[in-house]
PDB file of N, CA and C in Angstrom:
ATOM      1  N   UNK A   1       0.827  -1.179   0.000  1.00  0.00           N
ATOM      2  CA  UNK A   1       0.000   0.000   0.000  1.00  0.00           C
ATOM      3  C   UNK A   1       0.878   1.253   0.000  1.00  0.00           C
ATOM      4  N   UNK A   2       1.753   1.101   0.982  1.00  0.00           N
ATOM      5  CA  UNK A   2       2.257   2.158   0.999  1.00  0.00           C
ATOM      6  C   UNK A   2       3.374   2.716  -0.554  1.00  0.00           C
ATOM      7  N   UNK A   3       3.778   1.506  -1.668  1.00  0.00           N
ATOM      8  CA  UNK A   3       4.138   1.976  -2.718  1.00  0.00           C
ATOM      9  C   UNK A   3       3.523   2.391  -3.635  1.00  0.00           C
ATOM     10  N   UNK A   4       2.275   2.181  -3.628  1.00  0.00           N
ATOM     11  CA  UNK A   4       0.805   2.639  -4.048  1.00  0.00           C
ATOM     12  C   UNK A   4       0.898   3.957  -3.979  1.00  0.00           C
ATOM     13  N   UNK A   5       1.075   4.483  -2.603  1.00  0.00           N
ATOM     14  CA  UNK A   5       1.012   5.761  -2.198  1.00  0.00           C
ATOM     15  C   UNK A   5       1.742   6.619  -2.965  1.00  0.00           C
ATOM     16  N   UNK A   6       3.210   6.060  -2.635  1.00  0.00           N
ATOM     17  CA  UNK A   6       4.442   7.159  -3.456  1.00  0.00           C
ATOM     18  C   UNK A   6       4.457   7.026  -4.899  1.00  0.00           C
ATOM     19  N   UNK A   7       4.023   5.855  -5.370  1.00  0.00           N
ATOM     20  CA  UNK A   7       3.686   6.073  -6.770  1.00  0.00           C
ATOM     21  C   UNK A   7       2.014   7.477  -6.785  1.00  0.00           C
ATOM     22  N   UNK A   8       1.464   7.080  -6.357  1.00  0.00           N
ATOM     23  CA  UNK A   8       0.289   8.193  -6.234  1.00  0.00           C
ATOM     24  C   UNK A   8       1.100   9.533  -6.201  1.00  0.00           C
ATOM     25  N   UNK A   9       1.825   9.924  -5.211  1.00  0.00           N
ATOM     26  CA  UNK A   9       2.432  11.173  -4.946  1.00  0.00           C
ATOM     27  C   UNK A   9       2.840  11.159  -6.433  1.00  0.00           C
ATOM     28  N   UNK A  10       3.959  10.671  -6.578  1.00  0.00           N
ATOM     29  CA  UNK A  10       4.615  11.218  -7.989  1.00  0.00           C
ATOM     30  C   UNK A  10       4.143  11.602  -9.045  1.00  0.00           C
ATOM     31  N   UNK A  11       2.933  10.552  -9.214  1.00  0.00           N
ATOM     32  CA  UNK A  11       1.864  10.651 -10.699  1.00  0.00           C
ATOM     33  C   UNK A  11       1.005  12.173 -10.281  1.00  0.00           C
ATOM     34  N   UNK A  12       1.094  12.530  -9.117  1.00  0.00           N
ATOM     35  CA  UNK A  12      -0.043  13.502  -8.256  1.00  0.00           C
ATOM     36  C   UNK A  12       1.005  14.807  -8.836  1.00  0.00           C
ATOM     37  N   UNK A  13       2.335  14.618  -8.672  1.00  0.00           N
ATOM     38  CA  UNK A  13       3.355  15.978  -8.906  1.00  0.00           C
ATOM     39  C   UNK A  13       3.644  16.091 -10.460  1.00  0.00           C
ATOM     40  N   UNK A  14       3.667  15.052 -10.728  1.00  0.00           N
ATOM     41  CA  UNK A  14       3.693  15.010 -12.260  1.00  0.00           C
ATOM     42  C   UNK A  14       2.144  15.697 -12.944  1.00  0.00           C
ATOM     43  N   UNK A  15       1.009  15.522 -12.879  1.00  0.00           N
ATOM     44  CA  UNK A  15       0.188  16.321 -12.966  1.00  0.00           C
ATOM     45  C   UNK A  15      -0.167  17.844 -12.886  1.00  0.00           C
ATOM     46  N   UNK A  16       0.408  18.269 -11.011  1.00  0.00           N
ATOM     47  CA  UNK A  16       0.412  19.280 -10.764  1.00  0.00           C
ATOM     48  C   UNK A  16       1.364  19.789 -11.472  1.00  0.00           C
ATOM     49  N   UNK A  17       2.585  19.718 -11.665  1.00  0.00           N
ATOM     50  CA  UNK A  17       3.638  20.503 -12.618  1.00  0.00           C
ATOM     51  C   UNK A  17       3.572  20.774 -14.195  1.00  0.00           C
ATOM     52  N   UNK A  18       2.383  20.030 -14.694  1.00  0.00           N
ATOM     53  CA  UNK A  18       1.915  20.275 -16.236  1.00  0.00           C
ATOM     54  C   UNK A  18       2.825  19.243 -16.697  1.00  0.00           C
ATOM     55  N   UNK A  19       3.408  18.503 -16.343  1.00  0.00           N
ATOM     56  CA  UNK A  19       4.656  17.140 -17.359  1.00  0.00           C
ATOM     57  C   UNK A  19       3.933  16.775 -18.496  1.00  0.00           C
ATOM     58  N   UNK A  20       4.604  16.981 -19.350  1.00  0.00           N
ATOM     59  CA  UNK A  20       3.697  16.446 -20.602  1.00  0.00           C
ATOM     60  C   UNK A  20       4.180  14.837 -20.575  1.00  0.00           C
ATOM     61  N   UNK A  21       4.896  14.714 -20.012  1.00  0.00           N
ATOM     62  CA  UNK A  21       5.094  12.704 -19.912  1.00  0.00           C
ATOM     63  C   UNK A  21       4.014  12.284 -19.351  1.00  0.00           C
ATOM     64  N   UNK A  22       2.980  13.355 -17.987  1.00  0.00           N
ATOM     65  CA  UNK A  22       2.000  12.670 -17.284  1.00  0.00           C
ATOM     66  C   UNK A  22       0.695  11.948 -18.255  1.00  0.00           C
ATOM     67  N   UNK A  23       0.385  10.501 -17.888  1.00  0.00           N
ATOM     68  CA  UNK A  23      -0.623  10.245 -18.146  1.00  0.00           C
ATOM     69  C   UNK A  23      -1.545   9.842 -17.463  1.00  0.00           C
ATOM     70  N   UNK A  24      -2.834  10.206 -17.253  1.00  0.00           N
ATOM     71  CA  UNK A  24      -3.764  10.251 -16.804  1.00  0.00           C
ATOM     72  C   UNK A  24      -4.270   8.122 -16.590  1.00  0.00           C
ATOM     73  N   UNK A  25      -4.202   7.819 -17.634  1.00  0.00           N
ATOM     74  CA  UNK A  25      -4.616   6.502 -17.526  1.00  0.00           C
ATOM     75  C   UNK A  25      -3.730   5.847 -16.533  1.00  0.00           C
ATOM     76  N   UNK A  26      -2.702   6.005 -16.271  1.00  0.00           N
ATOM     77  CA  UNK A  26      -1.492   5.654 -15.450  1.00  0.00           C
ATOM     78  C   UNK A  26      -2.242   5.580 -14.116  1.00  0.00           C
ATOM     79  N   UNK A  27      -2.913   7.244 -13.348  1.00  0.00           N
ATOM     80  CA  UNK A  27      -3.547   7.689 -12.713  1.00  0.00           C
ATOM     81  C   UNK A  27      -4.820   6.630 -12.504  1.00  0.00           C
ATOM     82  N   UNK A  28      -5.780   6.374 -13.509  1.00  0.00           N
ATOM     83  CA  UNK A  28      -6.632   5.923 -13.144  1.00  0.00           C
ATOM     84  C   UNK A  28      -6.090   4.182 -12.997  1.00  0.00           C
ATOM     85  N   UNK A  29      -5.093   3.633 -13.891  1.00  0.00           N
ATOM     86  CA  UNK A  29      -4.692   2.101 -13.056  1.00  0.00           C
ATOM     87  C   UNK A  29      -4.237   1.748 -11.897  1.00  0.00           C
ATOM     88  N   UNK A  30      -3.458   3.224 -11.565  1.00  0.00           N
ATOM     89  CA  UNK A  30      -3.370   3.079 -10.136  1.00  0.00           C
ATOM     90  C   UNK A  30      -4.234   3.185  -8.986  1.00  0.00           C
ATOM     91  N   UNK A  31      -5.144   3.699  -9.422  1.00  0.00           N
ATOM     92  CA  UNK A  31      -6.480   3.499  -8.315  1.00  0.00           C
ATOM     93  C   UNK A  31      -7.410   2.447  -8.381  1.00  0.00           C
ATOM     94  N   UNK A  32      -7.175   1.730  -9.672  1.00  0.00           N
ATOM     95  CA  UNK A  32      -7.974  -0.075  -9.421  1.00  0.00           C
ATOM     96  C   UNK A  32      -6.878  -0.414  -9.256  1.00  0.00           C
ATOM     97  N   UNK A  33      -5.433  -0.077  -8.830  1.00  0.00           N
ATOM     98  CA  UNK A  33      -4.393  -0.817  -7.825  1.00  0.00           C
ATOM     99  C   UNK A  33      -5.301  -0.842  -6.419  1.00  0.00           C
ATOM    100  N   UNK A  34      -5.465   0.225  -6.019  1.00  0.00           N
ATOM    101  CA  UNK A  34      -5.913   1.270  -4.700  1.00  0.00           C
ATOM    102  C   UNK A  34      -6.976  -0.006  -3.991  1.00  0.00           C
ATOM    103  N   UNK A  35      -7.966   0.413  -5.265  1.00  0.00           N
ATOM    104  CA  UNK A  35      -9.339  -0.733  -5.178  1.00  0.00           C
ATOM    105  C   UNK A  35      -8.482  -2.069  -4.874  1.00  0.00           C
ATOM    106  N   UNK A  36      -7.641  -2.782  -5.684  1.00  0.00           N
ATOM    107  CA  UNK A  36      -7.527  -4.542  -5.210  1.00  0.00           C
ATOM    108  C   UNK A  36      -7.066  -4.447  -4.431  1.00  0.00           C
ATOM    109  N   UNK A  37      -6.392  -3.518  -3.931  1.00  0.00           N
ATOM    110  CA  UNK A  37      -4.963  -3.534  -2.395  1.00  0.00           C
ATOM    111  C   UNK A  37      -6.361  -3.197  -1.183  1.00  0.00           C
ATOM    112  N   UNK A  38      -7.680  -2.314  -1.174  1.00  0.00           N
ATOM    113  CA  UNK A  38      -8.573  -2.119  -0.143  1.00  0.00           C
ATOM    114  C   UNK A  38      -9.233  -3.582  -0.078  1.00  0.00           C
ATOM    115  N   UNK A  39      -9.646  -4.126  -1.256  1.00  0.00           N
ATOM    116  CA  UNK A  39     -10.388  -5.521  -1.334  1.00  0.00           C
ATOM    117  C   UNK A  39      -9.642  -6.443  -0.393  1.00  0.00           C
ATOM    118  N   UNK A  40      -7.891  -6.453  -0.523  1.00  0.00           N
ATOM    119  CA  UNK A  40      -7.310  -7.778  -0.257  1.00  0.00           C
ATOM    120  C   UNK A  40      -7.229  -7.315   1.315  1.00  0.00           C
ATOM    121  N   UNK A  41      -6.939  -6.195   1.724  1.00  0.00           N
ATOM    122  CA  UNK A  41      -6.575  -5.980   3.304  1.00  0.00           C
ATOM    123  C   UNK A  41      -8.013  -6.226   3.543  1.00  0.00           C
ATOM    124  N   UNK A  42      -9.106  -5.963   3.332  1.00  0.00           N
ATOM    125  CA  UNK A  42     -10.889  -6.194   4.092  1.00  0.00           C
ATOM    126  C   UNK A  42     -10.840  -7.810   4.021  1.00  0.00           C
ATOM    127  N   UNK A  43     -10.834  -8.543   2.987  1.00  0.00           N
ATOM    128  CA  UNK A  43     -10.768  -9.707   2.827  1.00  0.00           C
ATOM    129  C   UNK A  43      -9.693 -10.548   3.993  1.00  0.00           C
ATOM    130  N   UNK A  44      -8.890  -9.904   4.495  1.00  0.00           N
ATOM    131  CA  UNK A  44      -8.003 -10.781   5.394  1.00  0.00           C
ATOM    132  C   UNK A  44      -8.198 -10.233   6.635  1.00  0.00           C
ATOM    133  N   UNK A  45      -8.778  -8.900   7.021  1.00  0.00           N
ATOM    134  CA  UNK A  45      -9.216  -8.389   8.300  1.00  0.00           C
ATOM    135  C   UNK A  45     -10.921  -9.197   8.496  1.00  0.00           C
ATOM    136  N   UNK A  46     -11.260  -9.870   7.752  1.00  0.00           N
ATOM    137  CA  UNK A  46     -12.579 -10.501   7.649  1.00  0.00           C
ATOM    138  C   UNK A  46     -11.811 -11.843   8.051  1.00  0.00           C
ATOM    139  N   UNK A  47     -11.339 -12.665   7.502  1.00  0.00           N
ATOM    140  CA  UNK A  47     -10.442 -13.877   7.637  1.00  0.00           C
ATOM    141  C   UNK A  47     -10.147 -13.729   9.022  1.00  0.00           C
ATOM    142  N   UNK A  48      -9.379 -12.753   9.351  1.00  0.00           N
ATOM    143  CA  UNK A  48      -8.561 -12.587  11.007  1.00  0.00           C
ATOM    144  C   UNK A  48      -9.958 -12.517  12.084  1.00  0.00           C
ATOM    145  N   UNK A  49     -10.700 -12.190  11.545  1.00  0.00           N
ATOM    146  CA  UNK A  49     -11.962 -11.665  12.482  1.00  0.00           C
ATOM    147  C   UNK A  49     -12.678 -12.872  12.801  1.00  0.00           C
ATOM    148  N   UNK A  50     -13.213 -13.759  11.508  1.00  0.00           N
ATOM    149  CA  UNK A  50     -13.408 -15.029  11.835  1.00  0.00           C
ATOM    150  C   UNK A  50     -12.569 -16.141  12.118  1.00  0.00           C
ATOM    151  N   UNK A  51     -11.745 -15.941  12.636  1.00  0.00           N
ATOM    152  CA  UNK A  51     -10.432 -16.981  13.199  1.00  0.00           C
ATOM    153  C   UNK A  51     -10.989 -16.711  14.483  1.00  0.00           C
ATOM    154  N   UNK A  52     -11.045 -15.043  14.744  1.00  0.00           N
ATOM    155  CA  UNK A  52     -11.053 -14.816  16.557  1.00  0.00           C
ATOM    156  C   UNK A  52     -12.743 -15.431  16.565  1.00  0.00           C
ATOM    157  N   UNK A  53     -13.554 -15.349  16.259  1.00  0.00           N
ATOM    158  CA  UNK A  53     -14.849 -15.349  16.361  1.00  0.00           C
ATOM    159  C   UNK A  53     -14.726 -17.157  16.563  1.00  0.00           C
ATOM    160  N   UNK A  54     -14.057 -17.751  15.316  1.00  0.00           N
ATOM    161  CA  UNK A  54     -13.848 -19.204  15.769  1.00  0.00           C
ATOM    162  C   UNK A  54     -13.509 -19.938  17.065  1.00  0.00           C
ATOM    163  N   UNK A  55     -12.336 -19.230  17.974  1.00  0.00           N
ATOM    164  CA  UNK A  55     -11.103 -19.186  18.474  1.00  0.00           C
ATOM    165  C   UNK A  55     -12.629 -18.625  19.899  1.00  0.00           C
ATOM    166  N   UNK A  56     -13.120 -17.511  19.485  1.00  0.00           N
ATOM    167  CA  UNK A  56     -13.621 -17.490  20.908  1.00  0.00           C
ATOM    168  C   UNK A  56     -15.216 -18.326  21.209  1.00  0.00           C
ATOM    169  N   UNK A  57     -15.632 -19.049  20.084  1.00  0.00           N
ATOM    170  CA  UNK A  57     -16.924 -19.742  20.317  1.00  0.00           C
ATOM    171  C   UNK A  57     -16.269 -21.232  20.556  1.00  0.00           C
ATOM    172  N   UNK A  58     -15.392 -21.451  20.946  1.00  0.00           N
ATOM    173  CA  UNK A  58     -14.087 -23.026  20.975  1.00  0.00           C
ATOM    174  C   UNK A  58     -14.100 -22.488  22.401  1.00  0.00           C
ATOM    175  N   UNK A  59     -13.342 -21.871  22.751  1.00  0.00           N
ATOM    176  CA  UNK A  59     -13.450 -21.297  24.294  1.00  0.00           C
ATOM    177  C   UNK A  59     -14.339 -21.267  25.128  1.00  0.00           C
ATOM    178  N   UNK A  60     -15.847 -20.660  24.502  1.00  0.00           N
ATOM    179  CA  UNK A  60     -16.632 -20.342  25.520  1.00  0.00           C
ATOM    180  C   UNK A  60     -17.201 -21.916  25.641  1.00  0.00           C
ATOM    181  N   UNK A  61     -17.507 -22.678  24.221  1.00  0.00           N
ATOM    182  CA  UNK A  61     -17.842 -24.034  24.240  1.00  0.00           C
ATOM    183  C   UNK A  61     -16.923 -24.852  25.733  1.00  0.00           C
ATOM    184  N   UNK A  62     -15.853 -24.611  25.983  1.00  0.00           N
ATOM    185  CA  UNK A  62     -14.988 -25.444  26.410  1.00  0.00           C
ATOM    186  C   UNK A  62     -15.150 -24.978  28.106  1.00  0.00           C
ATOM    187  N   UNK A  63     -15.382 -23.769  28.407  1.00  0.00           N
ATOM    188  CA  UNK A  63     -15.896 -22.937  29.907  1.00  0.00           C
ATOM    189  C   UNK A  63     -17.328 -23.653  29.942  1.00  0.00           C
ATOM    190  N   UNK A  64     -18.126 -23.725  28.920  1.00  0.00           N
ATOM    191  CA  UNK A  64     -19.736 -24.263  29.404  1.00  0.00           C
ATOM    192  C   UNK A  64     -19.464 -25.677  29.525  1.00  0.00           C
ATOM    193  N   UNK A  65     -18.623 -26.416  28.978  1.00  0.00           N
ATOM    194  CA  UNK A  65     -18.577 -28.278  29.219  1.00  0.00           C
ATOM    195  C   UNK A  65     -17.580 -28.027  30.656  1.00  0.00           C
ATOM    196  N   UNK A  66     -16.980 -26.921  31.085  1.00  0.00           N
ATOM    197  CA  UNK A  66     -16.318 -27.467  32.564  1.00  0.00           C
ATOM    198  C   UNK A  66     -17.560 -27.028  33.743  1.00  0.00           C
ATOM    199  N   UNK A  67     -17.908 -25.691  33.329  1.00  0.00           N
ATOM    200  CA  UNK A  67     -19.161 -25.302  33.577  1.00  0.00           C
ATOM    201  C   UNK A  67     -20.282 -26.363  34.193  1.00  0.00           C
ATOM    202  N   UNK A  68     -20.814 -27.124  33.092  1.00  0.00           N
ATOM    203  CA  UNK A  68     -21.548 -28.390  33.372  1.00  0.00           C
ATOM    204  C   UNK A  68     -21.313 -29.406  34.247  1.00  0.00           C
ATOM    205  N   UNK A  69     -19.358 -30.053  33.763  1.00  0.00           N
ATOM    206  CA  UNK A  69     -18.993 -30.633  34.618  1.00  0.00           C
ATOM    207  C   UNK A  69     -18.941 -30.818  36.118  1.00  0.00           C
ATOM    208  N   UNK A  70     -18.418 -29.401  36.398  1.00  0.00           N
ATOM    209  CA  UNK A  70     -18.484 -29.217  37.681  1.00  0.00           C
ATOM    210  C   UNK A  70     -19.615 -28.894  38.809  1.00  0.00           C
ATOM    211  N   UNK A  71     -21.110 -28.087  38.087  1.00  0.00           N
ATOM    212  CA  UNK A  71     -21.791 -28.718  38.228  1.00  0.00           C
ATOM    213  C   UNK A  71     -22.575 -29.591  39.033  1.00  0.00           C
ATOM    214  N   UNK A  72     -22.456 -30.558  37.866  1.00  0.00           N
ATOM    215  CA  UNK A  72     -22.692 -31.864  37.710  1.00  0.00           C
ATOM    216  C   UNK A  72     -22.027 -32.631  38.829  1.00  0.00           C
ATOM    217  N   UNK A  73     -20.890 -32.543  39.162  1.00  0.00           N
ATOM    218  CA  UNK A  73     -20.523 -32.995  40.381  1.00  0.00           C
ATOM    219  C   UNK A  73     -20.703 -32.430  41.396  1.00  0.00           C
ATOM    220  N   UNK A  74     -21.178 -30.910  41.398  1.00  0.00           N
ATOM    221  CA  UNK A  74     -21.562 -30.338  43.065  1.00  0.00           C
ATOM    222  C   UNK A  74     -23.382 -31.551  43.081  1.00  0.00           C
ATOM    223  N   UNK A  75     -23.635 -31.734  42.316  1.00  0.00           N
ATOM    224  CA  UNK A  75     -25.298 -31.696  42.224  1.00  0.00           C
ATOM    225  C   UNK A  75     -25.352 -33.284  42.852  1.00  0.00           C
ATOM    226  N   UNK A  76     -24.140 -34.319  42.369  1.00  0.00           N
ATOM    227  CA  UNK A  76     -23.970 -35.433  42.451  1.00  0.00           C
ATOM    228  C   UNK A  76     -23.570 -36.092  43.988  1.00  0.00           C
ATOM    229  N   UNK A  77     -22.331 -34.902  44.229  1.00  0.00           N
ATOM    230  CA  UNK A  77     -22.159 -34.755  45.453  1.00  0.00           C
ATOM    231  C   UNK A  77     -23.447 -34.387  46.630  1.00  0.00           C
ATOM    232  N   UNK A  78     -23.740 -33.370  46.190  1.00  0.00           N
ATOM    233  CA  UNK A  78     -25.256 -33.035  46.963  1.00  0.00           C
ATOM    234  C   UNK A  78     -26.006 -34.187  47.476  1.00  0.00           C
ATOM    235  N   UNK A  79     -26.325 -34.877  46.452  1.00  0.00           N
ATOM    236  CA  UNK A  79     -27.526 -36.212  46.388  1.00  0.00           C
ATOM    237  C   UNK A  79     -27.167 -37.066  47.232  1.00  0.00           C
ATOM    238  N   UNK A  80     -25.456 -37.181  47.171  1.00  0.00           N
ATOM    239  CA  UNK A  80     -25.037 -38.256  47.837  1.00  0.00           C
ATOM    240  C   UNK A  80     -25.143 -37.756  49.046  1.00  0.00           C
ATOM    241  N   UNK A  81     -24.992 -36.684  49.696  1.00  0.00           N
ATOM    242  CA  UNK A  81     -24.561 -36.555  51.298  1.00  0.00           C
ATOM    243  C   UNK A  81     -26.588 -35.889  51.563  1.00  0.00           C
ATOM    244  N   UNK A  82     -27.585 -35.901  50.466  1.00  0.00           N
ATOM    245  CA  UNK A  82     -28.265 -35.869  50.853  1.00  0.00           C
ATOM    246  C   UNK A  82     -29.806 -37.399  51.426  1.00  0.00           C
ATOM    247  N   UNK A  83     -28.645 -38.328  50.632  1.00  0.00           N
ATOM    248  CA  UNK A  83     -28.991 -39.589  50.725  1.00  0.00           C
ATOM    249  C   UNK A  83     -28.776 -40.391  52.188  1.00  0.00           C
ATOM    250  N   UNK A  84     -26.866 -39.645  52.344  1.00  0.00           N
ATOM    251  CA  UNK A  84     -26.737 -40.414  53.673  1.00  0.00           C
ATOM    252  C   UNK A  84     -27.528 -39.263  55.075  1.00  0.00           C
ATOM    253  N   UNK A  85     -28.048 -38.064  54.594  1.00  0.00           N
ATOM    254  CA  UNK A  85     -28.639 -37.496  55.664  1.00  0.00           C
ATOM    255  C   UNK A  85     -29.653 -38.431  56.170  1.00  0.00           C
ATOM    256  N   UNK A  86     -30.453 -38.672  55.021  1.00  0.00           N
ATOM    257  CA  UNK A  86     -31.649 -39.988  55.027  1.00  0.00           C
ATOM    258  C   UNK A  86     -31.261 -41.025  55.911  1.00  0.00           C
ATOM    259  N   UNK A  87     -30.551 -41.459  55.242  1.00  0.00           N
ATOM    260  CA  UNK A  87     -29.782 -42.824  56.071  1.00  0.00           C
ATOM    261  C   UNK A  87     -30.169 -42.671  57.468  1.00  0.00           C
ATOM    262  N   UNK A  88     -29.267 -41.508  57.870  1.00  0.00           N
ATOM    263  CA  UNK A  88     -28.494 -41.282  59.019  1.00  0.00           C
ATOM    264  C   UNK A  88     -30.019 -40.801  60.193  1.00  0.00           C
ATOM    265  N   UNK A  89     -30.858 -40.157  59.318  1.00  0.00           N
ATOM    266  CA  UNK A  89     -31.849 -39.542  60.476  1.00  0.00           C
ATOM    267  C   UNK A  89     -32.712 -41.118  60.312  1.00  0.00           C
ATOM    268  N   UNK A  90     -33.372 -41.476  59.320  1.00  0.00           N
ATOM    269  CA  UNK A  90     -33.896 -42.795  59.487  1.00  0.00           C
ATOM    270  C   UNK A  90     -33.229 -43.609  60.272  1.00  0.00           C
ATOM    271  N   UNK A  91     -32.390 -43.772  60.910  1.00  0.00           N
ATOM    272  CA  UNK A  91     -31.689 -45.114  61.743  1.00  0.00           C
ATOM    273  C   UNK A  91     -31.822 -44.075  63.146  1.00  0.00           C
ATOM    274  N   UNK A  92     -31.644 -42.784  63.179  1.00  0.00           N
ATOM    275  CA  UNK A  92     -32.010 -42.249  64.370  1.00  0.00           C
ATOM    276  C   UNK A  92     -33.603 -42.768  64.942  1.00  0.00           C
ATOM    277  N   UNK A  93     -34.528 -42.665  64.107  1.00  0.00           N
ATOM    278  CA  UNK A  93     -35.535 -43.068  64.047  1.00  0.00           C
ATOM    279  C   UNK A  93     -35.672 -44.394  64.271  1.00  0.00           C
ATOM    280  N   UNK A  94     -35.532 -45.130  64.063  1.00  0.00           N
ATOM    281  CA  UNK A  94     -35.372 -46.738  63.990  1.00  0.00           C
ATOM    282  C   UNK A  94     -34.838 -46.963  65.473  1.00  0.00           C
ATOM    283  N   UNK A  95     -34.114 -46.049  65.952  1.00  0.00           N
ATOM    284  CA  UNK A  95     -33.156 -45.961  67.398  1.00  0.00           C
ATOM    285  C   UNK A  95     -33.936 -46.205  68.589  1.00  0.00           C
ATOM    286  N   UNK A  96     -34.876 -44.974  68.289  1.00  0.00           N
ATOM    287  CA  UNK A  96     -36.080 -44.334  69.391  1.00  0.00           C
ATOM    288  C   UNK A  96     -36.968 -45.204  69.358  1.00  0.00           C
ATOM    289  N   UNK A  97     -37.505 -45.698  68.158  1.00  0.00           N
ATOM    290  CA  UNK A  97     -38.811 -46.013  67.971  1.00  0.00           C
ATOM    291  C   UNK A  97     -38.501 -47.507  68.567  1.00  0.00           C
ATOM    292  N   UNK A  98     -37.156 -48.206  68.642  1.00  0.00           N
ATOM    293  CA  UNK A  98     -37.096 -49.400  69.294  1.00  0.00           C
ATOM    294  C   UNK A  98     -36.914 -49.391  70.960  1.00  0.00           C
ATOM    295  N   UNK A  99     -36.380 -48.369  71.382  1.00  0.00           N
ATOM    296  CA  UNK A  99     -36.279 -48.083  72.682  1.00  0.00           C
ATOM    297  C   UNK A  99     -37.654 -47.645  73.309  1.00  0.00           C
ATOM    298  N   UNK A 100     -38.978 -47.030  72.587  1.00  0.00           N
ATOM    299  CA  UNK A 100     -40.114 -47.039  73.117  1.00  0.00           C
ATOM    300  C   UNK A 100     -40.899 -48.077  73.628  1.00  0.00           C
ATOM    301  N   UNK A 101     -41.544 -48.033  74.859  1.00  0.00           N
ATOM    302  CA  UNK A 101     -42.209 -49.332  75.514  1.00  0.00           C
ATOM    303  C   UNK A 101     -43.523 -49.492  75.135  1.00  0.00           C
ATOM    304  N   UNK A 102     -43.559 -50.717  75.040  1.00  0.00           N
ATOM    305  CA  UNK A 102     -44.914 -51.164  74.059  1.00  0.00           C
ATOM    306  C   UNK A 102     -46.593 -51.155  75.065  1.00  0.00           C
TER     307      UNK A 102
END
């Protein structure tokens, strides 16, 4: 791009100074230079953009499966120590209710 440019300048001074070498068509190929050089940098800032967009829906995918995981094991854990609460008060029960006189 940037030789784009200094060719621009020159063809730009060559104009302004009246050069009868300047040609105008020169002028206008260098600006469908201008045009394919804006196309190819959008085209790869689009490319780079969907890499990150890739790159961060891989990530967040990968935080929601530990997300789940973990979880999944508080919930598992839960059940279990809410199972042996059961246990544990039922046999309290079972305790009393055998020590009561008939």
């Amino acid at each position: 791009m940037e030789a784009l440019l200094s060719q621009f300048t020159f063809l730009s001074d060559q104009a302004l100074q009246g050069n009868k070498n300047f040609n105008p068509s020169a002028m206008e190929d260098l600006m469908k230079l201008f045009k394919i050089e804006s196309y190819k940098a959008w085209a790869a800032l689009e490319l780079e953009e969907e890499k990150q967009v890739k790159g961060a829906e891989i990530t967040m995918q990968q935080a929601e499966d530990y997300f789940d995981s973990v979880m999944e094991t508080a919930v598992d854990k839960f059940r279990r120590f809410e199972e042996e609460m059961e246990r544990e008060a039922k046999a309290k029960r079972e305790a009393k209710v055998a020590y009561l006189p008939l």
